[in-house]
C-alpha atoms as a PDB file:
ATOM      1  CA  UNK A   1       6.687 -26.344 -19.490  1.00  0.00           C
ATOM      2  CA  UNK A   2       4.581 -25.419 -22.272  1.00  0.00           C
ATOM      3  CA  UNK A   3       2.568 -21.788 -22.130  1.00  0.00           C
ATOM      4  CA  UNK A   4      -0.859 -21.936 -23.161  1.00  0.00           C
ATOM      5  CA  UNK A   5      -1.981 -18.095 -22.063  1.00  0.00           C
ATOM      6  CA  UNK A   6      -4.978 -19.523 -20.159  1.00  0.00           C
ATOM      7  CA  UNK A   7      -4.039 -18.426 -16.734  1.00  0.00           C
ATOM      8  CA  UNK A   8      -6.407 -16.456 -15.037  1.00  0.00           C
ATOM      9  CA  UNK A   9      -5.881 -13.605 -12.872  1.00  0.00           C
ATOM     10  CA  UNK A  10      -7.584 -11.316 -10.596  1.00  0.00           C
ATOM     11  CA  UNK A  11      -7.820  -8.119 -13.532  1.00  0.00           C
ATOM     12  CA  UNK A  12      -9.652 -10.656 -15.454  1.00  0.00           C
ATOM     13  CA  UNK A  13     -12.590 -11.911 -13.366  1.00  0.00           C
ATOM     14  CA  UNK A  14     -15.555  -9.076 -13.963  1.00  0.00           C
ATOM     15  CA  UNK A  15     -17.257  -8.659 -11.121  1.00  0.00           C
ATOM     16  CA  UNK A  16     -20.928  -6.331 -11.568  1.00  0.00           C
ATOM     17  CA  UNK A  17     -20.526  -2.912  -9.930  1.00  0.00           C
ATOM     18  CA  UNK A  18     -16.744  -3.757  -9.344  1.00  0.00           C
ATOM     19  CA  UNK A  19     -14.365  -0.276  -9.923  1.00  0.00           C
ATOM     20  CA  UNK A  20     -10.971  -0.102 -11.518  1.00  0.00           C
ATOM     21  CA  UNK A  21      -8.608   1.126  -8.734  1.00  0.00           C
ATOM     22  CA  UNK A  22      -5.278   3.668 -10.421  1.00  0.00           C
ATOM     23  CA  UNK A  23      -2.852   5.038  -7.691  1.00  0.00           C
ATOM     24  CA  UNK A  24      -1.479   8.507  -8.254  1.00  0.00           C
ATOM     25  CA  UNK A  25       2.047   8.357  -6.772  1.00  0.00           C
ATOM     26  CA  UNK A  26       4.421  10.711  -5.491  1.00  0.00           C
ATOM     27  CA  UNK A  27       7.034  11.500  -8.400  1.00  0.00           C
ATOM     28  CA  UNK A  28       9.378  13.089  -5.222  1.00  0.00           C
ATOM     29  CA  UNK A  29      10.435  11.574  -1.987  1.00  0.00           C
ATOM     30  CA  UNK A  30      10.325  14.004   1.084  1.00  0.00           C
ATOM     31  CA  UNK A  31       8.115  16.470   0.233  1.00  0.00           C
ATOM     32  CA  UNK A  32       5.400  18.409   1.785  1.00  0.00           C
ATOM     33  CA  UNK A  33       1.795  19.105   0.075  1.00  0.00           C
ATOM     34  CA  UNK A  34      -1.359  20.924   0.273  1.00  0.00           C
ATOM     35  CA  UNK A  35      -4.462  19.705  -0.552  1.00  0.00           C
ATOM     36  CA  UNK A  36      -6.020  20.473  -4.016  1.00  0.00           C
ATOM     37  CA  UNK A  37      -8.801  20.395  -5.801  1.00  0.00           C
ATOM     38  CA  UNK A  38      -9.102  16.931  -7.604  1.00  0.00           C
ATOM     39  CA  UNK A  39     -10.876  16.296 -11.071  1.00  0.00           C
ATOM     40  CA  UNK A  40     -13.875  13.963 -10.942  1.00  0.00           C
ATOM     41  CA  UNK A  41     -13.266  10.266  -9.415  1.00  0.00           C
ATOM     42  CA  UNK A  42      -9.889  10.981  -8.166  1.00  0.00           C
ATOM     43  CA  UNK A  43      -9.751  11.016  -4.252  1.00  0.00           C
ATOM     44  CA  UNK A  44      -7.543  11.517  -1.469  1.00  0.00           C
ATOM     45  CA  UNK A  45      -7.306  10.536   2.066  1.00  0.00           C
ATOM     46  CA  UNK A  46      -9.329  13.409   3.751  1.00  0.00           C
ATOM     47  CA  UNK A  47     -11.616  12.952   0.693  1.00  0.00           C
ATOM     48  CA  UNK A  48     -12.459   8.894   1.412  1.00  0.00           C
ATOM     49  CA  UNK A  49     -11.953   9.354   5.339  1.00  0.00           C
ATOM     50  CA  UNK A  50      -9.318   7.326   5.425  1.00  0.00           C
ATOM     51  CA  UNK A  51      -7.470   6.412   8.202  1.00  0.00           C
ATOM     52  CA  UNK A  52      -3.954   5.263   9.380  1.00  0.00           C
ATOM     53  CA  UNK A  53      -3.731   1.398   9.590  1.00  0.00           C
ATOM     54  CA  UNK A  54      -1.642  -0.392  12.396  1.00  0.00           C
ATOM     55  CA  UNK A  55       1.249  -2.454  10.923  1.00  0.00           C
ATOM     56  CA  UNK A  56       2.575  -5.053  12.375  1.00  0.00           C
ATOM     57  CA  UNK A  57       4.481  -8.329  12.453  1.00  0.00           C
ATOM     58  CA  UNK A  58       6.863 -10.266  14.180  1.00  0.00           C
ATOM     59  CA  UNK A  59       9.658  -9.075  14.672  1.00  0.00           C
ATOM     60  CA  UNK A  60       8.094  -5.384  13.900  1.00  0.00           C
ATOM     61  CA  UNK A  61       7.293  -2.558  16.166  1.00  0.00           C
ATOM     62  CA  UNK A  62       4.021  -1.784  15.861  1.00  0.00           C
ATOM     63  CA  UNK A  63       3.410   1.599  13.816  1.00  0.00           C
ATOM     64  CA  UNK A  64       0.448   3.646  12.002  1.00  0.00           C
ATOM     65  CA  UNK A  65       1.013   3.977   8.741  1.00  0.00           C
ATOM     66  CA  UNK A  66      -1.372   6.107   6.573  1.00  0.00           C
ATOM     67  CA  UNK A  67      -2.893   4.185   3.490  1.00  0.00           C
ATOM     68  CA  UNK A  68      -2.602   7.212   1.321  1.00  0.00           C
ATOM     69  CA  UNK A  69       0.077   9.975   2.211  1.00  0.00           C
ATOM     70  CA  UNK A  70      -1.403  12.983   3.385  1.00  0.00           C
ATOM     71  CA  UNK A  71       0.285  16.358   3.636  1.00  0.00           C
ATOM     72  CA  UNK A  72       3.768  14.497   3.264  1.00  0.00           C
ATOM     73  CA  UNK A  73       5.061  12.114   1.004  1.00  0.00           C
ATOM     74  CA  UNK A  74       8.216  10.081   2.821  1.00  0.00           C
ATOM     75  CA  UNK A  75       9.318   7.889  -0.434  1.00  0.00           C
ATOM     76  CA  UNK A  76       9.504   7.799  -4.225  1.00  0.00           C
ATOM     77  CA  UNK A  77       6.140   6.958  -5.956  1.00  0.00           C
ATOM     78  CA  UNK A  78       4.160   6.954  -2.441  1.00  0.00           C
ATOM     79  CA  UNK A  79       0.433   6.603  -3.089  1.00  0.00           C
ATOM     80  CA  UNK A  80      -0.774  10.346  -3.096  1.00  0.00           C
ATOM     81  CA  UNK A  81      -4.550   9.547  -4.472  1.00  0.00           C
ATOM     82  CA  UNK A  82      -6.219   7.189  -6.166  1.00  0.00           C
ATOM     83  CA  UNK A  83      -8.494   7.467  -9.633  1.00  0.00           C
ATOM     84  CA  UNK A  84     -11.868   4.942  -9.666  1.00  0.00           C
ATOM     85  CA  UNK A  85     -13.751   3.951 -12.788  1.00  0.00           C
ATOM     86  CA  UNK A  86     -15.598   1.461 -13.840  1.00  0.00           C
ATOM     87  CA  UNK A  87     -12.811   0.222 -16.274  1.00  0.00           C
ATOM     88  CA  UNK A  88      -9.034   0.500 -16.296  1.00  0.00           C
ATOM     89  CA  UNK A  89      -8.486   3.114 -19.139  1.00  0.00           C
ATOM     90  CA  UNK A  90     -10.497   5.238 -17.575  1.00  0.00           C
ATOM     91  CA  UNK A  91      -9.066   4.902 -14.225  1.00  0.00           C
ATOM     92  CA  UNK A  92      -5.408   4.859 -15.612  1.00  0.00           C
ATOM     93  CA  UNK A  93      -6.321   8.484 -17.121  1.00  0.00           C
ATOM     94  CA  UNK A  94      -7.007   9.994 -13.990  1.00  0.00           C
ATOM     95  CA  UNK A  95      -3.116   9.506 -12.842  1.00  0.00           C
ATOM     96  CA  UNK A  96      -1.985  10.271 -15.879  1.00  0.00           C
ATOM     97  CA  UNK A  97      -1.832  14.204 -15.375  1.00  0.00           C
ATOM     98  CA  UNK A  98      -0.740  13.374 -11.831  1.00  0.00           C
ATOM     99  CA  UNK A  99      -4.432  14.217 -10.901  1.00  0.00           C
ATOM    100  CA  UNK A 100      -2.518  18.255 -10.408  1.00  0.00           C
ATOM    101  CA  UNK A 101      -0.213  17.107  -7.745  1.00  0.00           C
END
């Protein structure tokens, strides 16, 4: 198999209006947490209104699990916030201080 580096993924296709998405994560498991005050273009739950989602599958009891953790983080590197911009460097640097948390 020969590799030509012409393989096209999602990050590559620009899209106009499209925003870069960067996940602050939990750097603890098992921890509680208050809100804060978050810099520009870095949002929590309460901030986008977000809501827990239903999993489930076969073989899975149905549960609500909360896209972003909120108030309590229950594993390692659990999505805590996330940091939009309209390009990845940008977005990256708004988890790089942890966005405070």
């Amino acid at each position: 198999m020969k590799v030509l580096g012409t393989a096209l993924y999602l990050a590559d296709l620009e899209l106009p209006g499209a925003l870069e998405a960067a996940f602050v994560r939990s750097p603890v498991a098992h921890a509680t947490f208050s809100p804060i005050a978050l810099p520009a273009g870095v949002y929590d739950a309460a901030s986008l209104g977000l809501e827990p989602i239903t999993v489930e599958g076969p073989g899975l009891v149905a549960s609500r699990w909360p896209p972003l953790a909120e108030g309590r983080v229950r594993y390692p590197a659990e999505a805590v916030a996330v940091a939009l911009a309209a390009d990845r460097p940008v977005s990256s640097s708004g988890t790089t201080s942890r966005a405070g948390i």
